[in-house]
C-alpha atoms as a PDB file:
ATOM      1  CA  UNK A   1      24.977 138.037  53.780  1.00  0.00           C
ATOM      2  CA  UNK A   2      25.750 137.964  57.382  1.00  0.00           C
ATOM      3  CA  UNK A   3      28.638 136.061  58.997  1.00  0.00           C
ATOM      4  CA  UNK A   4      28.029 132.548  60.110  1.00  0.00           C
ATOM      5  CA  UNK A   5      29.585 131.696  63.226  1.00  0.00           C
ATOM      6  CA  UNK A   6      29.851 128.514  64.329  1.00  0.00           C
ATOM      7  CA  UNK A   7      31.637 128.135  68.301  1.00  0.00           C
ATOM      8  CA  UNK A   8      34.265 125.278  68.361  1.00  0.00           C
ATOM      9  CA  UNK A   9      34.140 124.026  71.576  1.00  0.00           C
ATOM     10  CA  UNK A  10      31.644 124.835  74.213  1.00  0.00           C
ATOM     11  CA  UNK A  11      30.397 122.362  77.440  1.00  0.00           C
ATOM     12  CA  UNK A  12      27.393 121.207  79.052  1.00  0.00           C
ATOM     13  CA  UNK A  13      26.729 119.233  82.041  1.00  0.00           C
ATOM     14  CA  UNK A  14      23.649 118.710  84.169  1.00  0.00           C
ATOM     15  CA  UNK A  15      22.406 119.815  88.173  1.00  0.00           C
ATOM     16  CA  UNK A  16      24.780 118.436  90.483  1.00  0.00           C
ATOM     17  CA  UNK A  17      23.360 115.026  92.072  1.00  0.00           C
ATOM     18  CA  UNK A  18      25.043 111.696  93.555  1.00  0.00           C
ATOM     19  CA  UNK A  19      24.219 109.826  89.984  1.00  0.00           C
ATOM     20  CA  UNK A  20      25.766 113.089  88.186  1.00  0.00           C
ATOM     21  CA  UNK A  21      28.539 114.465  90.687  1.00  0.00           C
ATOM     22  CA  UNK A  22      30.155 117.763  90.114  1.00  0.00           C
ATOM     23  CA  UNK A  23      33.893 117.375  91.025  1.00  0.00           C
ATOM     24  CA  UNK A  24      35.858 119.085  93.844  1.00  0.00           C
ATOM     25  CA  UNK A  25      39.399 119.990  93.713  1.00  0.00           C
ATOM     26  CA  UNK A  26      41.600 123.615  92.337  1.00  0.00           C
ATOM     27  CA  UNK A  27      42.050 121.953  88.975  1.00  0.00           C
ATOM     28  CA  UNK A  28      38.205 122.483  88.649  1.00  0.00           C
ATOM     29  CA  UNK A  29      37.732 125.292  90.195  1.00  0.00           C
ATOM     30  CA  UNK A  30      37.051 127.616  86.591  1.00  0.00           C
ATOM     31  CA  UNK A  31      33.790 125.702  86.015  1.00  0.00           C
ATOM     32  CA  UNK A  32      31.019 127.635  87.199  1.00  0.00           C
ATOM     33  CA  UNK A  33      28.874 126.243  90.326  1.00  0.00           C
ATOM     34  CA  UNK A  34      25.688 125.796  88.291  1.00  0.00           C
ATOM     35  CA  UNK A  35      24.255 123.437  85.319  1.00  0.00           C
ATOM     36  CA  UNK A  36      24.624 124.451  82.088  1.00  0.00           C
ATOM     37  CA  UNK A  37      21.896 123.054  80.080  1.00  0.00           C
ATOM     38  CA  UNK A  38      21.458 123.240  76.400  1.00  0.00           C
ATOM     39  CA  UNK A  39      18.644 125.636  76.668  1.00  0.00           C
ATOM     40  CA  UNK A  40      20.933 127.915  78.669  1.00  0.00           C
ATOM     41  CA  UNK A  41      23.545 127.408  75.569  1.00  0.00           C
ATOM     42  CA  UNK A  42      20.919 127.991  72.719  1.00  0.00           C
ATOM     43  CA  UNK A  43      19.952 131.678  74.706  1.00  0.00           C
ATOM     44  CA  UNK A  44      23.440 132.631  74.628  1.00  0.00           C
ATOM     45  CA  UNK A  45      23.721 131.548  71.360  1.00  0.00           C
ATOM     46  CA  UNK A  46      20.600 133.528  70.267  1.00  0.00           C
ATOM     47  CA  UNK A  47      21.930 136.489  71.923  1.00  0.00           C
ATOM     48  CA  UNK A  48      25.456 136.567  70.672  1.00  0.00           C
ATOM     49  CA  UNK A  49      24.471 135.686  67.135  1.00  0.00           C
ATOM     50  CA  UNK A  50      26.246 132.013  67.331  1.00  0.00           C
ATOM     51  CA  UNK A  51      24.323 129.569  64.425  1.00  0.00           C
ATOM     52  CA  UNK A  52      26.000 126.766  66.219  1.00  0.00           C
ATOM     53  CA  UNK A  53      28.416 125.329  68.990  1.00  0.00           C
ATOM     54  CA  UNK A  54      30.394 122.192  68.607  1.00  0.00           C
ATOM     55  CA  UNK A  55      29.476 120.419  71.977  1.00  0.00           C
ATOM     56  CA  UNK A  56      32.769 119.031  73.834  1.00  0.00           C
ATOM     57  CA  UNK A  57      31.611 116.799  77.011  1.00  0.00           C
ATOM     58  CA  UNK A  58      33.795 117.571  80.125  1.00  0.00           C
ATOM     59  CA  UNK A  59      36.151 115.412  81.040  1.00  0.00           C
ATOM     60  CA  UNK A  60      35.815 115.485  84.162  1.00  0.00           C
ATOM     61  CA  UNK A  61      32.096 113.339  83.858  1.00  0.00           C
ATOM     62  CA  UNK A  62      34.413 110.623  82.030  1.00  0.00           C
ATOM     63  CA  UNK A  63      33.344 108.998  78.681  1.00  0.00           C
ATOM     64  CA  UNK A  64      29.403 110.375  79.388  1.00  0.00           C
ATOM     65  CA  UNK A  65      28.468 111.738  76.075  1.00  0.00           C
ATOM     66  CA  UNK A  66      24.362 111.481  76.678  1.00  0.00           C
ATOM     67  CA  UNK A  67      23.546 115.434  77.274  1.00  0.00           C
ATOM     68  CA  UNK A  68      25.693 116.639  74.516  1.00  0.00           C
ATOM     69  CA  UNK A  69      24.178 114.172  72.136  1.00  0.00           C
ATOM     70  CA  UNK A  70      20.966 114.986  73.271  1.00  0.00           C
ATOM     71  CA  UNK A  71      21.092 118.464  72.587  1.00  0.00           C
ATOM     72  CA  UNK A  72      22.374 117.507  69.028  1.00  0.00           C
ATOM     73  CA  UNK A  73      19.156 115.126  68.234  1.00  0.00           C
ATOM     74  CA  UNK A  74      16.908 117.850  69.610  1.00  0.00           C
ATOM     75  CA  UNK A  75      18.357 120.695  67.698  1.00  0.00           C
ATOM     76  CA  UNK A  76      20.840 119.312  65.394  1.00  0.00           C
ATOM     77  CA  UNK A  77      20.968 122.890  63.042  1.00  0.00           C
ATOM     78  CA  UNK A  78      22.646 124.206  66.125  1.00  0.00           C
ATOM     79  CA  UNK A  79      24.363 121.750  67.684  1.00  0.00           C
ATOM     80  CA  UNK A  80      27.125 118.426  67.205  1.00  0.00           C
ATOM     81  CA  UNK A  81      29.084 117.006  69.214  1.00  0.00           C
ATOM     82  CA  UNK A  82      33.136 115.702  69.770  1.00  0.00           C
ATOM     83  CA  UNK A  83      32.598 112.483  72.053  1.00  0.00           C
ATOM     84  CA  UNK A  84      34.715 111.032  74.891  1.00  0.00           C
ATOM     85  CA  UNK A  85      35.589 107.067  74.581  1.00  0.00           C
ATOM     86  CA  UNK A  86      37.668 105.394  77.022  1.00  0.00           C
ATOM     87  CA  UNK A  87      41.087 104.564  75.306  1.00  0.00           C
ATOM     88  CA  UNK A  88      41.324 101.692  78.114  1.00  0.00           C
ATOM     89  CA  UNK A  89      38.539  99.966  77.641  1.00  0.00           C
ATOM     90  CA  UNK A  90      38.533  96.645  75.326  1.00  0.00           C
ATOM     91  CA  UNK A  91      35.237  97.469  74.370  1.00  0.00           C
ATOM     92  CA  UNK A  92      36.308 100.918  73.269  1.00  0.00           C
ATOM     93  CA  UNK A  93      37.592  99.477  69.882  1.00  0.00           C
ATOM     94  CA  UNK A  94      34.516  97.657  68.563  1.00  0.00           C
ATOM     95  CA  UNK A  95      32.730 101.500  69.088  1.00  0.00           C
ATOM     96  CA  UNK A  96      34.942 103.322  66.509  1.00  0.00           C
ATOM     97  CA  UNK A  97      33.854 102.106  63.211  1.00  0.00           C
ATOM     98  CA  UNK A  98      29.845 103.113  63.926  1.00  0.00           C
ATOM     99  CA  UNK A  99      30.769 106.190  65.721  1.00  0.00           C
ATOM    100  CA  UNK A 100      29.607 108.467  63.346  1.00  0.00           C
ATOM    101  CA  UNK A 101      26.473 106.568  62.958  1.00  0.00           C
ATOM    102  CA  UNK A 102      25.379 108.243  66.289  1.00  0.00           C
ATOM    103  CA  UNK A 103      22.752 110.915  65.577  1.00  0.00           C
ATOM    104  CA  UNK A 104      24.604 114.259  66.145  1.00  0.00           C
ATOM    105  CA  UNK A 105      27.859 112.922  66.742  1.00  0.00           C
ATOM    106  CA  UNK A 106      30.973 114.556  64.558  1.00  0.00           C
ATOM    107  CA  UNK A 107      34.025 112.792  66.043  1.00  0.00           C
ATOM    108  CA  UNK A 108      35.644 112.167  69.304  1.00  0.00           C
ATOM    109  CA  UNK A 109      37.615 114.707  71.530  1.00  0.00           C
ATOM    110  CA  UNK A 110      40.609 113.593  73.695  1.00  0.00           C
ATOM    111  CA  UNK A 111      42.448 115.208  76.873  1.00  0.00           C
ATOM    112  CA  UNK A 112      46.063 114.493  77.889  1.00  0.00           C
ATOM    113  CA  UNK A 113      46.878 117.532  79.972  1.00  0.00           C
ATOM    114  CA  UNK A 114      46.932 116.362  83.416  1.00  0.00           C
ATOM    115  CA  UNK A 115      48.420 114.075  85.397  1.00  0.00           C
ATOM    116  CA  UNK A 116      45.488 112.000  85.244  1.00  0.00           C
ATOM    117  CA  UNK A 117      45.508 111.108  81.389  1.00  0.00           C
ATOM    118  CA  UNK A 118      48.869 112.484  80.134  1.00  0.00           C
ATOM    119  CA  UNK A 119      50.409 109.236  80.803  1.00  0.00           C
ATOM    120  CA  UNK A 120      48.069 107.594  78.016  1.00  0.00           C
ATOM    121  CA  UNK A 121      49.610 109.250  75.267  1.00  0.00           C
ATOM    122  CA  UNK A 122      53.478 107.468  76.346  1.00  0.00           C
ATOM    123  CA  UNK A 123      52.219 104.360  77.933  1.00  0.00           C
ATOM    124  CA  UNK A 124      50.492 102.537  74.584  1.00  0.00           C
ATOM    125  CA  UNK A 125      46.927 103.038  76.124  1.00  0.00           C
ATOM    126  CA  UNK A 126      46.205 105.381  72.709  1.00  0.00           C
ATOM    127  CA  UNK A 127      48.328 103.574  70.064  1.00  0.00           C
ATOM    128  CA  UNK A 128      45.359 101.731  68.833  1.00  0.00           C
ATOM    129  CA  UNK A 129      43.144 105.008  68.305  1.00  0.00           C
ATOM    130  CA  UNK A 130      45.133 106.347  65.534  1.00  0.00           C
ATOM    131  CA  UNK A 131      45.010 104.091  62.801  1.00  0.00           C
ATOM    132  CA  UNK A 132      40.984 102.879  64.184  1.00  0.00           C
ATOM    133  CA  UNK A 133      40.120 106.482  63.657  1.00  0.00           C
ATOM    134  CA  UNK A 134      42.197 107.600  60.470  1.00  0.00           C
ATOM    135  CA  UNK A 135      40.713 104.239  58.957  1.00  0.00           C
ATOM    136  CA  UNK A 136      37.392 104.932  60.046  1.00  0.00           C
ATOM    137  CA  UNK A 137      37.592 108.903  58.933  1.00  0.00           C
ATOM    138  CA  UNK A 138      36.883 109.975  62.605  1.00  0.00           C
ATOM    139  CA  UNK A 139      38.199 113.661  63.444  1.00  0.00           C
ATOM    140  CA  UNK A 140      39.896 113.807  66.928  1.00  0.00           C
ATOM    141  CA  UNK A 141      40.277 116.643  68.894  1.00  0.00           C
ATOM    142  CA  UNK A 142      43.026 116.759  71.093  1.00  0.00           C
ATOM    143  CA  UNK A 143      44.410 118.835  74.196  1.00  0.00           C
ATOM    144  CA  UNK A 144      47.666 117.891  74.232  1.00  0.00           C
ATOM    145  CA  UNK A 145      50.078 121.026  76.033  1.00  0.00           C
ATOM    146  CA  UNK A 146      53.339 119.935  76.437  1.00  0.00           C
ATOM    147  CA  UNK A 147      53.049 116.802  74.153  1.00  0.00           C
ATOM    148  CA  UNK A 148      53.519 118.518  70.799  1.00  0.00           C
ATOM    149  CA  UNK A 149      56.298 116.517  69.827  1.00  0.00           C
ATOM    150  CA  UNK A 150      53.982 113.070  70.456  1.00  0.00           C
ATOM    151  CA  UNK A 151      51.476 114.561  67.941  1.00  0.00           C
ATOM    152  CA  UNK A 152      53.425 115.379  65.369  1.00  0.00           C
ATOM    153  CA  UNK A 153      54.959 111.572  65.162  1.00  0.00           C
ATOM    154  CA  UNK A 154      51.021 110.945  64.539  1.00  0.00           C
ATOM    155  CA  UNK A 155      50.513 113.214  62.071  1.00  0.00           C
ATOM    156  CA  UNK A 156      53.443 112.323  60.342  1.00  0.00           C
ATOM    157  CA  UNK A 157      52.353 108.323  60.561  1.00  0.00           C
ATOM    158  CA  UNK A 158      48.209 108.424  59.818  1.00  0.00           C
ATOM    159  CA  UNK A 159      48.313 111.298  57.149  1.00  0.00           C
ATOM    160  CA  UNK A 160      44.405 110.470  57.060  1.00  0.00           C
ATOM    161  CA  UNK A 161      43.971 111.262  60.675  1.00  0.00           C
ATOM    162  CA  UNK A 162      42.043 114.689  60.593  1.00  0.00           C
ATOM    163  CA  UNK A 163      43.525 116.242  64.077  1.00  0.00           C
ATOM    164  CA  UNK A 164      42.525 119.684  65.677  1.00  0.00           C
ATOM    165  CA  UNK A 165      45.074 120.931  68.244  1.00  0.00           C
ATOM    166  CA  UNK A 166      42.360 122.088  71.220  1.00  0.00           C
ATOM    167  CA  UNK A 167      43.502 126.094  72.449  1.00  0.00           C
ATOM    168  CA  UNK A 168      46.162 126.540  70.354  1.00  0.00           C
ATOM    169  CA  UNK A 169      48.358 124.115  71.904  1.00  0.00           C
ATOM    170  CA  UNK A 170      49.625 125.592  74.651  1.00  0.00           C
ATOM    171  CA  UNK A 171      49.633 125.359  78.425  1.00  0.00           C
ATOM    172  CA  UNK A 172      46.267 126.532  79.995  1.00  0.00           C
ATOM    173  CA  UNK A 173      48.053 128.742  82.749  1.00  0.00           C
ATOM    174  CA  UNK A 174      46.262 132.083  82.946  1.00  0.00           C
ATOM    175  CA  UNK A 175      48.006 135.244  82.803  1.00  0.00           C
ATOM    176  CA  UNK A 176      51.623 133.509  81.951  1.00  0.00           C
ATOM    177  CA  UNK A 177      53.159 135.312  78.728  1.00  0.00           C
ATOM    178  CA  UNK A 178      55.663 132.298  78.674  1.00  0.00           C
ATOM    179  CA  UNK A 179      53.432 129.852  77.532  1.00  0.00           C
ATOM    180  CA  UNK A 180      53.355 131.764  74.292  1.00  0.00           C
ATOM    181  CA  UNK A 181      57.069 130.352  74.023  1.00  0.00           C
ATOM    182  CA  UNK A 182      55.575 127.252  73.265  1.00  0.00           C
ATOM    183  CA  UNK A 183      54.052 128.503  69.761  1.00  0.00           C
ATOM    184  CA  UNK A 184      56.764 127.754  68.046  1.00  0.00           C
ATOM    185  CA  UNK A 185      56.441 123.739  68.130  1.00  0.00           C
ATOM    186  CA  UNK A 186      52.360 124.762  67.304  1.00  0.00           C
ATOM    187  CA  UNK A 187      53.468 126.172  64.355  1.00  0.00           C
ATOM    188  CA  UNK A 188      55.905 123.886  62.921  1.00  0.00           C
ATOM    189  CA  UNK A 189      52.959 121.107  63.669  1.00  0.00           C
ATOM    190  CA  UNK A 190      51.392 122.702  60.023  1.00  0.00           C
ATOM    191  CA  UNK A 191      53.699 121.418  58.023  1.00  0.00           C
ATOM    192  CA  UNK A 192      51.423 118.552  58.344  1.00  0.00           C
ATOM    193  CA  UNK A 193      48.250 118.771  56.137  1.00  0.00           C
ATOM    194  CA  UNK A 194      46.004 116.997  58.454  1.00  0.00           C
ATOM    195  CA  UNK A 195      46.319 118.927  61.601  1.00  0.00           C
ATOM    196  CA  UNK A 196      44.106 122.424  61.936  1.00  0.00           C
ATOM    197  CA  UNK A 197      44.692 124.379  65.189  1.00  0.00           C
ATOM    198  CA  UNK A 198      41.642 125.627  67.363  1.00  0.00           C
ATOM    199  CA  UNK A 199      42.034 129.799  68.802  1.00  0.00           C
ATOM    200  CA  UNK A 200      39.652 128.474  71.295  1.00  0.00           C
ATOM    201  CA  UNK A 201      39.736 130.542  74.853  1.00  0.00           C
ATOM    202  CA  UNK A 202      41.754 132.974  73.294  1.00  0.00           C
ATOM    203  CA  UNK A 203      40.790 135.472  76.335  1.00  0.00           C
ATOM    204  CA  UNK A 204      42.074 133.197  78.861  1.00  0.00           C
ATOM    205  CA  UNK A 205      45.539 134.335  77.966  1.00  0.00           C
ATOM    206  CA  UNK A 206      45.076 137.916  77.699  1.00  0.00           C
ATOM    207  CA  UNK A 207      46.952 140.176  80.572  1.00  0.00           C
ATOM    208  CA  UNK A 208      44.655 143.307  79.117  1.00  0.00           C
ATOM    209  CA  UNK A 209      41.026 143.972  78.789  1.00  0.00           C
ATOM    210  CA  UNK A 210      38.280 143.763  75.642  1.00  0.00           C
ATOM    211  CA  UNK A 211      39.878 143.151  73.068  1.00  0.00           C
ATOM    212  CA  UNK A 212      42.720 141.367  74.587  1.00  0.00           C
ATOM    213  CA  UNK A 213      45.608 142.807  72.247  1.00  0.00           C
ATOM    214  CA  UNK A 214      47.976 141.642  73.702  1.00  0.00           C
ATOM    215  CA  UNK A 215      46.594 138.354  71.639  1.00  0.00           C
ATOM    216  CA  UNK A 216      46.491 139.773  68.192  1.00  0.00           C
ATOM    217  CA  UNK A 217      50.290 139.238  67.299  1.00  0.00           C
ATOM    218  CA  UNK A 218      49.886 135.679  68.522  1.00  0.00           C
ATOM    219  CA  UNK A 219      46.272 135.226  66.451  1.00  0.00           C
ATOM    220  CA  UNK A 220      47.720 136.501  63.425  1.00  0.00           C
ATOM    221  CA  UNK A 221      50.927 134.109  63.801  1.00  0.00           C
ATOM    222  CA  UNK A 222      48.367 131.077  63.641  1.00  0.00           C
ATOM    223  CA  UNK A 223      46.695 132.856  60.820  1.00  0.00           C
ATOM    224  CA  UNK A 224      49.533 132.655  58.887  1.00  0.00           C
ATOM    225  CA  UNK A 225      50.775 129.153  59.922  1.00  0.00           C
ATOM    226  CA  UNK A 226      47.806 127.303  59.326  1.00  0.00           C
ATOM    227  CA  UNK A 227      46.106 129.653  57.008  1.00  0.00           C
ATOM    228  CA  UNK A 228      41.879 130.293  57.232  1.00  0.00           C
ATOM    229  CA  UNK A 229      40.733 127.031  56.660  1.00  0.00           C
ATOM    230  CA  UNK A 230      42.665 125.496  59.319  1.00  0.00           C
ATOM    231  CA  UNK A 231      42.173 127.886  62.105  1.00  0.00           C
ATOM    232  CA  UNK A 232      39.044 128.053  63.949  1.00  0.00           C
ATOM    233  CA  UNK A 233      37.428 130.566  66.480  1.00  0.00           C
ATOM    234  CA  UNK A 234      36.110 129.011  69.509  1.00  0.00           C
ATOM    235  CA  UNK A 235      34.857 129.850  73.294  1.00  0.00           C
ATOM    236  CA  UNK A 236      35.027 126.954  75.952  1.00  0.00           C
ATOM    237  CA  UNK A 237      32.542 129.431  77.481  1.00  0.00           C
ATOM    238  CA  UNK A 238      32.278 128.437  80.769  1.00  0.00           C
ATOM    239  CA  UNK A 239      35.921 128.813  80.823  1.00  0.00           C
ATOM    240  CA  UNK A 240      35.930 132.634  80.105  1.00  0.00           C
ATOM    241  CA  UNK A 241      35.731 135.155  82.905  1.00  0.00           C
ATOM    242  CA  UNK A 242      34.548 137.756  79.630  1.00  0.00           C
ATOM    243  CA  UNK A 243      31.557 137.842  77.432  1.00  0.00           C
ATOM    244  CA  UNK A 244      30.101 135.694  74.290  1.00  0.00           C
ATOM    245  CA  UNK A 245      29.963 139.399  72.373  1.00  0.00           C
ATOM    246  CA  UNK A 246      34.015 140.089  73.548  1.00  0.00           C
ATOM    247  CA  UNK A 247      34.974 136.651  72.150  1.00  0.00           C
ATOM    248  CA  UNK A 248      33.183 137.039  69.204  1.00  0.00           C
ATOM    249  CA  UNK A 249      34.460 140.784  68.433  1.00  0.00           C
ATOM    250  CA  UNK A 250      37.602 140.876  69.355  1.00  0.00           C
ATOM    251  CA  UNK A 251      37.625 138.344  65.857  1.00  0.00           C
ATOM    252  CA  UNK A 252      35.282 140.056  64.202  1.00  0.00           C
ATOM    253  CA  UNK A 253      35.927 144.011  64.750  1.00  0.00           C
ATOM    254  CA  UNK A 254      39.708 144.227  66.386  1.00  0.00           C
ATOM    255  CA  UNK A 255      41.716 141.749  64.204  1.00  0.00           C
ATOM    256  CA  UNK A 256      42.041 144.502  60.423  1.00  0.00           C
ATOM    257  CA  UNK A 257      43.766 141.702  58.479  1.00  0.00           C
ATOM    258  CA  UNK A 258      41.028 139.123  58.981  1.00  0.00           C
ATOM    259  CA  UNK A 259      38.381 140.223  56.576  1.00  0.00           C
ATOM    260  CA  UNK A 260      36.071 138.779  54.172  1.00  0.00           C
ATOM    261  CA  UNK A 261      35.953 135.037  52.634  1.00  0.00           C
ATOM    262  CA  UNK A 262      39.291 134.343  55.287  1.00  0.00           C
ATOM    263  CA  UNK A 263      36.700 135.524  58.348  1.00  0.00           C
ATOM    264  CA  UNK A 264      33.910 133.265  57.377  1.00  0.00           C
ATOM    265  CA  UNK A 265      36.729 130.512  57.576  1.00  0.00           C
ATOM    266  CA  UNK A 266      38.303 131.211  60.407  1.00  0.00           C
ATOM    267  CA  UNK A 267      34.517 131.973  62.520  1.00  0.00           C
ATOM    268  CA  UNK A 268      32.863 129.040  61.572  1.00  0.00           C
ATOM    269  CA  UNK A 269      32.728 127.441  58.026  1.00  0.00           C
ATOM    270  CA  UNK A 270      36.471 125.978  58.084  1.00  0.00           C
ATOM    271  CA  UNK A 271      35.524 123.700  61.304  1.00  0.00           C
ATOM    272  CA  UNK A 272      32.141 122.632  59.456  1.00  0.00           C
ATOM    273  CA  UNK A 273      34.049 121.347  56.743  1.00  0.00           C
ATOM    274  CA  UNK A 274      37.148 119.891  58.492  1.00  0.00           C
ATOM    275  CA  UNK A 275      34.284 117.835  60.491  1.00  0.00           C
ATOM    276  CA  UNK A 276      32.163 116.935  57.511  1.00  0.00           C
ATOM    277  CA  UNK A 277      29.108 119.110  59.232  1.00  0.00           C
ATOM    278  CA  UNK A 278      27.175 120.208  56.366  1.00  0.00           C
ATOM    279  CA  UNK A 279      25.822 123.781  56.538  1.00  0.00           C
ATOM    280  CA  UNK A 280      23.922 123.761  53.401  1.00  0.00           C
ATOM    281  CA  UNK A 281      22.544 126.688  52.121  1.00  0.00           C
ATOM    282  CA  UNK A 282      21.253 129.808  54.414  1.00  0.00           C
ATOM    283  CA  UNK A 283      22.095 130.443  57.286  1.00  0.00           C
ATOM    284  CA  UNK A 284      19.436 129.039  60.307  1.00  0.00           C
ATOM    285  CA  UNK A 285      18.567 131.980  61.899  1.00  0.00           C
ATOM    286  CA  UNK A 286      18.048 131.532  65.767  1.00  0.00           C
ATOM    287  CA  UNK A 287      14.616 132.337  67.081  1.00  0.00           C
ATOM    288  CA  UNK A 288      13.689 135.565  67.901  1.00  0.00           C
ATOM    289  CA  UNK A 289      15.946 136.939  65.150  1.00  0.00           C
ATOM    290  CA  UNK A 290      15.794 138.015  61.415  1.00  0.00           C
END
């Protein structure tokens, strides 16, 4: 029965025009100067053998979650999606409890890496989203590098809260092997039943070429933390300066202690289940291939 694979995290976003603006500035400067459309997505897809791609909106176009859910209605075997709402917004709250009611929309997705949303996390902006989501059974993904310790009082106070820690956890500096000092608070963040831990972008990290082993001591750390049904493989494509096939094998071919029932966890079916995406029977095989 071949492996399922279902990507994690993965953007889209539209042709740059005034009512769609790309953004300027260095902290942007890893997204790639064209659009990424979901037809562009679904031939990668096809290509790498990828069934289907959890659709993250960039944050950089705000709370806009129309492509991404878009792509879910018209191919929703292939695609969901992790939303953006504004945690500052009054209107925000009355959103949560029909979230899900969205066609193709899984849960919400959250950034507080930056100077520009950090703050939202320590200033009381957020404090309502916890117990609105944990009582409405919303997932969350969350990018939260350097703010461990935050995360971990919220895992330890809405035990119903399903959270995913976005790329591992750690700071996104390229080509820094002291960021993987900051494992250690990742790990101790298992202890907590409701939090699973994304190896999304693994390659980002990787001082070596394909197949990046300088990762596989790290990989296997998680693997043993959070066990297979809490770890899951993921892109952010448009992120990676390597291929869909490098990501995907450097899992599948490089890592000998991930085998079996623990890889078709870790590559796809632990995410579909931690996000109540149903994957049914057989596996939908992408046109063009049988």
């Amino acid at each position: 029965m071949a492996l399922r694979i279902v990507d994690s995290q993965i953007h889209l976003w539209g042709p740059n025009t005034p009512a769609r603006p790309w953004p300027e500035g260095r902290e942007h400067e890893a997204q790639r100067p064209y659009p990424i459309l979901k037809e562009t997505l679904l031939l990668q897809m096809d290509q790498a053998g990828v069934e289907r791609a959890v659709l993250v909106p960039p944050s950089w176009e705000g709370e806009r979650n129309d492509l991404a859910l878009e792509a879910a209605v018209a191919h929703p075997g292939r695609f969901g999606v992790m939303g953006r709402l504004s945690l500052t917004d009054p209107g925000s709250r009355d959103q949560v409890s029909g979230w899900r009611d969205q066609p193709g929309m899984l849960g919400m997705r959250f950034t507080f890496h930056n100077r520009h949303n950090r703050h939202l996390l320590t200033d009381g902006s957020a404090d309502w989203l916890w117990p609105a989501a944990e009582a409405a059974g919303i997932p969350l993904m969350v990018l939260v590098p350097g703010s461990l310790d935050i995360l971990d009082r919220i895992a330890a106070a809405h035990p119903g809260l399903r959270l995913v820690i976005d790329h591992v956890g750690i700071s996104l500096r390229p080509g820094d092997p002291t960021v993987w000092d900051e494992l250690d608070a990742v790990c101790a963040l298992a202890r907590h039943g409701n939090v699973a831990v994304k190896a999304s972008g693994m390659p980002h990290w990787s001082g070596e070429a394909y197949p990046f082993a300088d990762l596989h001591g790290h990989l296997r750390r998680l693997f043993d933390t959070f066990g297979p049904r809490r770890m899951f493989w993921g892109t952010d494509l448009t992120r990676m300066a390597c291929t869909y096939y490098e990501c995907i094998h450097m899992f599948t071919d490089h890592l000998p202690w991930l085998r079996g029932s623990d890889l078709e966890w870790v590559m796809g079916r632990g995410v579909c289940e931690w996000l109540g995406w149903e994957l049914g029977g057989e596996a939908v095989q992408p046109p063009g291939r049988s």
